[in-house]
N, C-alpha and C. Protein backbone atom coordinates (compact mmCIF):
# COMPACT_ATOMS: atom_id res chain seq x y z
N UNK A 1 10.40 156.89 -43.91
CA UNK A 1 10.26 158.34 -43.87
C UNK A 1 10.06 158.88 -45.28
N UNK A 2 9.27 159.89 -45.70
CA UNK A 2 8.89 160.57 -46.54
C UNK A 2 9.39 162.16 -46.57
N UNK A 3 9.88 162.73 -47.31
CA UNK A 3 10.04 163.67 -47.53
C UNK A 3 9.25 164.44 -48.45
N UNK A 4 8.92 165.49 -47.85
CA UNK A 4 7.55 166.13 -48.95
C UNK A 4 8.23 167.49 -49.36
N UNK A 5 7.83 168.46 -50.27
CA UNK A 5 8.26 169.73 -50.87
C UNK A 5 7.24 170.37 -50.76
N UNK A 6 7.14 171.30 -50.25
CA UNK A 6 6.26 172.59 -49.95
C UNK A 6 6.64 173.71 -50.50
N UNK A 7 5.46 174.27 -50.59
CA UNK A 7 5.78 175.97 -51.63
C UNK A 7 4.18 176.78 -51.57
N UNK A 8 4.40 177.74 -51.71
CA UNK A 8 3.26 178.52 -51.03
C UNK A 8 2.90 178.36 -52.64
N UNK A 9 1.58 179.43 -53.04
CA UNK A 9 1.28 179.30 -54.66
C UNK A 9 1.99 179.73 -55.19
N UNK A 10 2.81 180.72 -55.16
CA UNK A 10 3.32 181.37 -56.38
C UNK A 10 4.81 181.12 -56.77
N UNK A 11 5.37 179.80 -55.14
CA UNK A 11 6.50 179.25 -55.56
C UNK A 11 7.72 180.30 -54.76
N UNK A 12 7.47 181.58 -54.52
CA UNK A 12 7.97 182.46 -53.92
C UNK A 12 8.99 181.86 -52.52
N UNK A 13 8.11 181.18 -51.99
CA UNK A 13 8.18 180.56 -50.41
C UNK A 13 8.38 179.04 -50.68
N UNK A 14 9.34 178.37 -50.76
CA UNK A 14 9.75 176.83 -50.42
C UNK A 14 10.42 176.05 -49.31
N UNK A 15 9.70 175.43 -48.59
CA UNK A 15 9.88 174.54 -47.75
C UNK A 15 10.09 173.03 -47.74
N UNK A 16 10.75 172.18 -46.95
CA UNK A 16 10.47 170.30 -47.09
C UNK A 16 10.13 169.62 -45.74
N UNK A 17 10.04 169.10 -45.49
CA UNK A 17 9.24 168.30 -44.18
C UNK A 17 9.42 166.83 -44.90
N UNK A 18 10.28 166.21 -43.89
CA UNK A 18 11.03 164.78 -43.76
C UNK A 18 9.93 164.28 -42.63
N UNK A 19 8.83 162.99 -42.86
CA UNK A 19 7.95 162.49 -41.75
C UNK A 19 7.68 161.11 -42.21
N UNK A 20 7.38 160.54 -41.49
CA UNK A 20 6.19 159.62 -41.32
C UNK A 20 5.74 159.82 -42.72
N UNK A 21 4.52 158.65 -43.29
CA UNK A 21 3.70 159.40 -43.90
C UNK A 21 2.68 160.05 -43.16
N UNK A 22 2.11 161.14 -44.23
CA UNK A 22 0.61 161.86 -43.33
C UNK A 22 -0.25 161.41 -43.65
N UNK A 23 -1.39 161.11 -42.38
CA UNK A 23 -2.65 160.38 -42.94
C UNK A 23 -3.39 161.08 -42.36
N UNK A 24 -3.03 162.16 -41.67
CA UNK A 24 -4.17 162.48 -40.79
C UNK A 24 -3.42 164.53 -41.23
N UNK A 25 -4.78 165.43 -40.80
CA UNK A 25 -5.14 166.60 -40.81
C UNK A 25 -5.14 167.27 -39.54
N UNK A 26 -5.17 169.06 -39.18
CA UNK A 26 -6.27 169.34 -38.36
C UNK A 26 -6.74 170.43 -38.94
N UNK A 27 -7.65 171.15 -38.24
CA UNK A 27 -8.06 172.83 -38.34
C UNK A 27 -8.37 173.06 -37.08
N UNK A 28 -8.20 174.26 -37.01
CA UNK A 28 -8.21 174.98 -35.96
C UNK A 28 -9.57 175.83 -35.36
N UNK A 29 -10.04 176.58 -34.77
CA UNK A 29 -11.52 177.12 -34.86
C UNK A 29 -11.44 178.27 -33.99
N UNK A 30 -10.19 178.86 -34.12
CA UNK A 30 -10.03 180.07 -33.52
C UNK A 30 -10.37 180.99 -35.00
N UNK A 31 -10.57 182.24 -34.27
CA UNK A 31 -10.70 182.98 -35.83
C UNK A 31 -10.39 183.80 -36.76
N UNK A 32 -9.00 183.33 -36.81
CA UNK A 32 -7.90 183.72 -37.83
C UNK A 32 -8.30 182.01 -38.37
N UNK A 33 -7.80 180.74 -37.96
CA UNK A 33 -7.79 180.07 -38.88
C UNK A 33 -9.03 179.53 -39.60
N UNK A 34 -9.88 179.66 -38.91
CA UNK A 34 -11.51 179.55 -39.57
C UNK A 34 -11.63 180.67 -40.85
N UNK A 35 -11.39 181.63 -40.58
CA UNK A 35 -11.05 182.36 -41.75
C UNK A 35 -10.19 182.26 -42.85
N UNK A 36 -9.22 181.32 -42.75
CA UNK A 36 -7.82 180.98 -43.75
C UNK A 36 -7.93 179.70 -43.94
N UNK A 37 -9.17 178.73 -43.58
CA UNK A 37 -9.65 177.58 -44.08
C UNK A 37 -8.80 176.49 -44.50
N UNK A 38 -7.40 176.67 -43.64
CA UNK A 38 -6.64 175.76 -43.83
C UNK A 38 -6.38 174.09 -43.50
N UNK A 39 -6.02 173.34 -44.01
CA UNK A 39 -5.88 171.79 -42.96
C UNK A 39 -4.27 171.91 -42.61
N UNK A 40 -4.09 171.85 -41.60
CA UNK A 40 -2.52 171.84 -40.87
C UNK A 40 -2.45 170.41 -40.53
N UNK A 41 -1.07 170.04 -40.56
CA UNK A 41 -0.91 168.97 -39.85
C UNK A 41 -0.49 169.14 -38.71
N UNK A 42 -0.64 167.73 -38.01
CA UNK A 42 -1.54 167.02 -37.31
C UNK A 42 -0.52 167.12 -36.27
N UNK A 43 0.87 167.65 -36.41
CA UNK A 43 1.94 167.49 -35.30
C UNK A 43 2.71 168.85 -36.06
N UNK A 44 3.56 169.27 -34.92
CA UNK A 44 4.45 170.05 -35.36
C UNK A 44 5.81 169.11 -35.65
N UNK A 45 6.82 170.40 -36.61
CA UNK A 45 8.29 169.41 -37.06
C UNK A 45 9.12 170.59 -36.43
N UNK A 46 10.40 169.69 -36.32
CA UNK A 46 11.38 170.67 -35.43
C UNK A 46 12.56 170.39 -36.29
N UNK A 47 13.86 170.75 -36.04
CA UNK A 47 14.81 170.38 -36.90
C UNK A 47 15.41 169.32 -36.99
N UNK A 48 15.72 168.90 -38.24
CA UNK A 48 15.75 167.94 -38.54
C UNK A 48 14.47 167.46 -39.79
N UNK A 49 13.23 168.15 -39.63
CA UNK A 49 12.44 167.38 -39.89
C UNK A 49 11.84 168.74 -41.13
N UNK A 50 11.79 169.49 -40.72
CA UNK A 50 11.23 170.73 -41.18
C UNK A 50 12.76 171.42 -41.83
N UNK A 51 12.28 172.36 -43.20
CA UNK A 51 13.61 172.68 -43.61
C UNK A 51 12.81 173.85 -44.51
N UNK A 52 13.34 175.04 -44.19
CA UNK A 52 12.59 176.22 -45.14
C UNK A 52 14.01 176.70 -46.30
N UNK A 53 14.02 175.96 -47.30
CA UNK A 53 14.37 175.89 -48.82
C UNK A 53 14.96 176.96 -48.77
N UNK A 54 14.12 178.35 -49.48
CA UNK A 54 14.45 179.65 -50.10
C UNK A 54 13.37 180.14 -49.68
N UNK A 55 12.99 181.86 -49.39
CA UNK A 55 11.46 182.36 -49.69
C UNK A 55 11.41 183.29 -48.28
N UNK A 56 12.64 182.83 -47.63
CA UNK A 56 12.50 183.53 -46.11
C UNK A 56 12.34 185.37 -46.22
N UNK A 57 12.69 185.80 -47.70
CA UNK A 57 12.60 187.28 -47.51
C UNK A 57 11.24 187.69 -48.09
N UNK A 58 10.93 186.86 -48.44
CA UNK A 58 9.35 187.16 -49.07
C UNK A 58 8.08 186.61 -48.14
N UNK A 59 8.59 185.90 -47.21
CA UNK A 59 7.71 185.96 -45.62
C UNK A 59 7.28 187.20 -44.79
N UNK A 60 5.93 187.37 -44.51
CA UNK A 60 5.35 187.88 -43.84
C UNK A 60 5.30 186.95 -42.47
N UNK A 61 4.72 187.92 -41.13
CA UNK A 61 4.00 187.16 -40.27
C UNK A 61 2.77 187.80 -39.40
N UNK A 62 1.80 187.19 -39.07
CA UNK A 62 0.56 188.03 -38.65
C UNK A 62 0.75 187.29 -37.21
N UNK A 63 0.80 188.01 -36.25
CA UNK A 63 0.46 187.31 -34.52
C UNK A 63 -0.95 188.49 -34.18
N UNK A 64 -1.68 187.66 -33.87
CA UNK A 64 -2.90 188.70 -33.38
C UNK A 64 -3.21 188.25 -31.54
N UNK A 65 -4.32 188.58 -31.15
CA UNK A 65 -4.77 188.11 -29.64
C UNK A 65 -3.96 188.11 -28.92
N UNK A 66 -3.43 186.74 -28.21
CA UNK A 66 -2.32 186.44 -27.12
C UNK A 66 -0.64 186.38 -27.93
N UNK A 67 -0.67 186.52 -29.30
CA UNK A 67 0.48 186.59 -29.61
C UNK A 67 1.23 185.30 -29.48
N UNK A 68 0.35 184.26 -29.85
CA UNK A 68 0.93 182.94 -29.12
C UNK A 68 1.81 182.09 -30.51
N UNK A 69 0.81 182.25 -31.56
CA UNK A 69 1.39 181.53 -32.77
C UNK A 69 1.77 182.97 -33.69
N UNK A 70 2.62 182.81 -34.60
CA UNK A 70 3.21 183.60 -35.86
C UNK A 70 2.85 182.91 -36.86
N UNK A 71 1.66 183.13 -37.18
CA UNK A 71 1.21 182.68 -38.79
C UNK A 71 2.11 183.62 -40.10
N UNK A 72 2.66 182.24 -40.56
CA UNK A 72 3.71 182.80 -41.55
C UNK A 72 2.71 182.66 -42.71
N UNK A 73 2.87 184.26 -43.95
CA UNK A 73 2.54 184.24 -45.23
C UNK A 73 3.17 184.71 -46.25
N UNK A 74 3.00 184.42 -47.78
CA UNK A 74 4.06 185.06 -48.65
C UNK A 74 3.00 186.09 -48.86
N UNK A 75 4.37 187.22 -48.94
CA UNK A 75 4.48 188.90 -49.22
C UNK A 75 3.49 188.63 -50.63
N UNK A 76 3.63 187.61 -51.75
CA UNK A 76 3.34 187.83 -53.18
C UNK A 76 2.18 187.36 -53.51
N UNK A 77 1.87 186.09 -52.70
CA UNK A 77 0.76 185.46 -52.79
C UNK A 77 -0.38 185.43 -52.13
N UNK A 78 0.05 185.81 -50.57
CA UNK A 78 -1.00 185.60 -49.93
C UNK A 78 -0.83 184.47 -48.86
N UNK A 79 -0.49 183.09 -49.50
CA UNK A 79 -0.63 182.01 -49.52
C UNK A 79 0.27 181.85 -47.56
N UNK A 80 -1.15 180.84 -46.45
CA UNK A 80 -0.10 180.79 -45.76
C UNK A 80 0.69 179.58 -45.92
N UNK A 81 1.79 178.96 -45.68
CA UNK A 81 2.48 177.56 -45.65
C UNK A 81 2.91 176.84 -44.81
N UNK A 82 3.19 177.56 -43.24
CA UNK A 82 3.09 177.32 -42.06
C UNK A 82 2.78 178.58 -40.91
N UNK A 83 3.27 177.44 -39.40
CA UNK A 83 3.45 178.64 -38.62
C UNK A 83 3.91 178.26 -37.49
N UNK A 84 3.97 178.62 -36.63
CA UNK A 84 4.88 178.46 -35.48
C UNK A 84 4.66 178.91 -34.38
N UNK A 85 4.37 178.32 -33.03
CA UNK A 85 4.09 178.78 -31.82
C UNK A 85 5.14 179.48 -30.98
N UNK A 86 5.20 181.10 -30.53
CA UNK A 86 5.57 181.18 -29.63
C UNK A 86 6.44 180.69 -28.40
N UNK A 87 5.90 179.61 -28.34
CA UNK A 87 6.37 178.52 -26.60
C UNK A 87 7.03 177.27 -27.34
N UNK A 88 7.22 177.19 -28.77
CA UNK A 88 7.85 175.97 -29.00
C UNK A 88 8.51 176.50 -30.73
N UNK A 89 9.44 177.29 -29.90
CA UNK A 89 10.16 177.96 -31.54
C UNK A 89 10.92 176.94 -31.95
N UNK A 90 11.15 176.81 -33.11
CA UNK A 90 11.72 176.09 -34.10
C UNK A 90 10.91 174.92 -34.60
N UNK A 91 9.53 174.94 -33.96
CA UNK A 91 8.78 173.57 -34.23
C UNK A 91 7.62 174.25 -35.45
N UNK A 92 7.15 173.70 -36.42
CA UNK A 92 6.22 174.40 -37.54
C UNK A 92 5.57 173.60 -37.66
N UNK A 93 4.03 173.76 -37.61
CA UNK A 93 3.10 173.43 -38.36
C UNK A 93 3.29 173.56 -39.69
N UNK A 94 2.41 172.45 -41.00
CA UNK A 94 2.78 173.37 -42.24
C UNK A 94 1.49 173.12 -42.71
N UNK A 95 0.67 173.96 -43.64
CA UNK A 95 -0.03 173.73 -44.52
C UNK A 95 -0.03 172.57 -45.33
N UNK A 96 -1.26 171.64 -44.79
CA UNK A 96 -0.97 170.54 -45.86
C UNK A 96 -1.03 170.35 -47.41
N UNK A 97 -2.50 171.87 -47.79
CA UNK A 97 -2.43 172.29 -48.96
C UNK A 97 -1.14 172.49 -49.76
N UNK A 98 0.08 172.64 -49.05
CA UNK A 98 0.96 173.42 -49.84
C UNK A 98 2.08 172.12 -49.71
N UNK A 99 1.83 170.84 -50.04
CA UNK A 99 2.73 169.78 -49.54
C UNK A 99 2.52 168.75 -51.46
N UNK A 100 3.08 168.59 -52.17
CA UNK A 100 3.00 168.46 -53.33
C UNK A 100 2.59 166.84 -52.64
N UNK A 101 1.60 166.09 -53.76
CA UNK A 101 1.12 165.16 -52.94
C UNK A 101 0.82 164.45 -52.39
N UNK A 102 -0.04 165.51 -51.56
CA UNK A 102 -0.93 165.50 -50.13
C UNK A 102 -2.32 166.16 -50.84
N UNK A 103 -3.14 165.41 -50.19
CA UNK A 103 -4.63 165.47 -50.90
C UNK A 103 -5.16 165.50 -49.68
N UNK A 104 -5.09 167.22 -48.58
CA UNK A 104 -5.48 167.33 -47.62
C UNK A 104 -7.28 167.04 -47.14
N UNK A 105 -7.75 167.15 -47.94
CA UNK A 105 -8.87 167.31 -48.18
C UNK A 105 -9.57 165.30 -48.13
N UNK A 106 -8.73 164.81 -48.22
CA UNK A 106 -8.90 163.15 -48.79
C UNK A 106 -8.32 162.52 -46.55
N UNK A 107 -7.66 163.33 -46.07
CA UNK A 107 -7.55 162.72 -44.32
C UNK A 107 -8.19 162.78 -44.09
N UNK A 108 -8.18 162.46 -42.70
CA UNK A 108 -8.88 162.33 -41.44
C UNK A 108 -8.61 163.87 -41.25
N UNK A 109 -9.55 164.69 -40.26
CA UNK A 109 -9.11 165.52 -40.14
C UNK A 109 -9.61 166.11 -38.71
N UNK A 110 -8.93 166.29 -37.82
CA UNK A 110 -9.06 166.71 -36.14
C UNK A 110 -9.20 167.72 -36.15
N UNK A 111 -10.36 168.73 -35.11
CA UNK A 111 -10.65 170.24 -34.91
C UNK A 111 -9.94 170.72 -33.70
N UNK A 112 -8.51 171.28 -33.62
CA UNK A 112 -8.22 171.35 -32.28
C UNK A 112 -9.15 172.85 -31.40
N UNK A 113 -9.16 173.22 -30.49
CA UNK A 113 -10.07 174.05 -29.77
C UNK A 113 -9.56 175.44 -29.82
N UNK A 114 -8.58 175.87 -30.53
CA UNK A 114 -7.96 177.11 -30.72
C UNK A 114 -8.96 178.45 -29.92
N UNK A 115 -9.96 178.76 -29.93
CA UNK A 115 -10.82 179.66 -29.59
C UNK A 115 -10.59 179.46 -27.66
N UNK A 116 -10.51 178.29 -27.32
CA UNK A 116 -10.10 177.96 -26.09
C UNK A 116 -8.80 178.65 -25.38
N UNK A 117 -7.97 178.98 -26.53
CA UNK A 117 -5.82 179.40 -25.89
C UNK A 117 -6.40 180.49 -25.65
């Protein structure tokens, strides 16, 4: 198991995620995340696995359409770092960009059908 450190850019927002290693990516092609051009990984983490540091008061969250996911962002940066579905609270996707490294850009990377929910 690997433990990784996450932080949005400006450091504001810190997170850790205890996994596997990651070898693999996704994106999404609904269009909020086509627009925020992110690579997420590839599974969600639940507790135990996922751990949000410090930064929780400087979180934003945007739910648009069906209201299904809560895309979390920092108030300072912009920056998103995860997010979280609706129907499976406590489980987070995280930004792989924001995973000290992780060279998201260097996976495999899966398109899930988001435009489909």
């Amino acid at each position: 198991m690997n433990t990784y450190q996450g932080s949005c850019h400006c450091g504001a927002v810190r997170f850790r995620v205890t996994a596997e290693p990651i070898t693999t990516g996704c994106r999404c092609n609904c269009s909020i995340c086509v627009r925020k051009g992110s690579v997420m990984s590839s599974r969600y983490y639940g507790s135990g696995e996922f751990e949000l540091v410090s930064g929780a008061e400087a979180l934003s969250v945007y739910r648009f359409g069906d209201r299904v996911v809560n895309h979390a962002f920092c108030m300072h940066c912009g920056v998103y770092p995860f997010h979280d579905a609706t129907v499976k609270p406590g489980q987070y996707r995280v930004n792989l960009g924001c995973l000290e490294g992780v060279d998201p850009l260097a996976l495999r990377i899966d398109v899930i059908d988001g435009r489909s929910f």
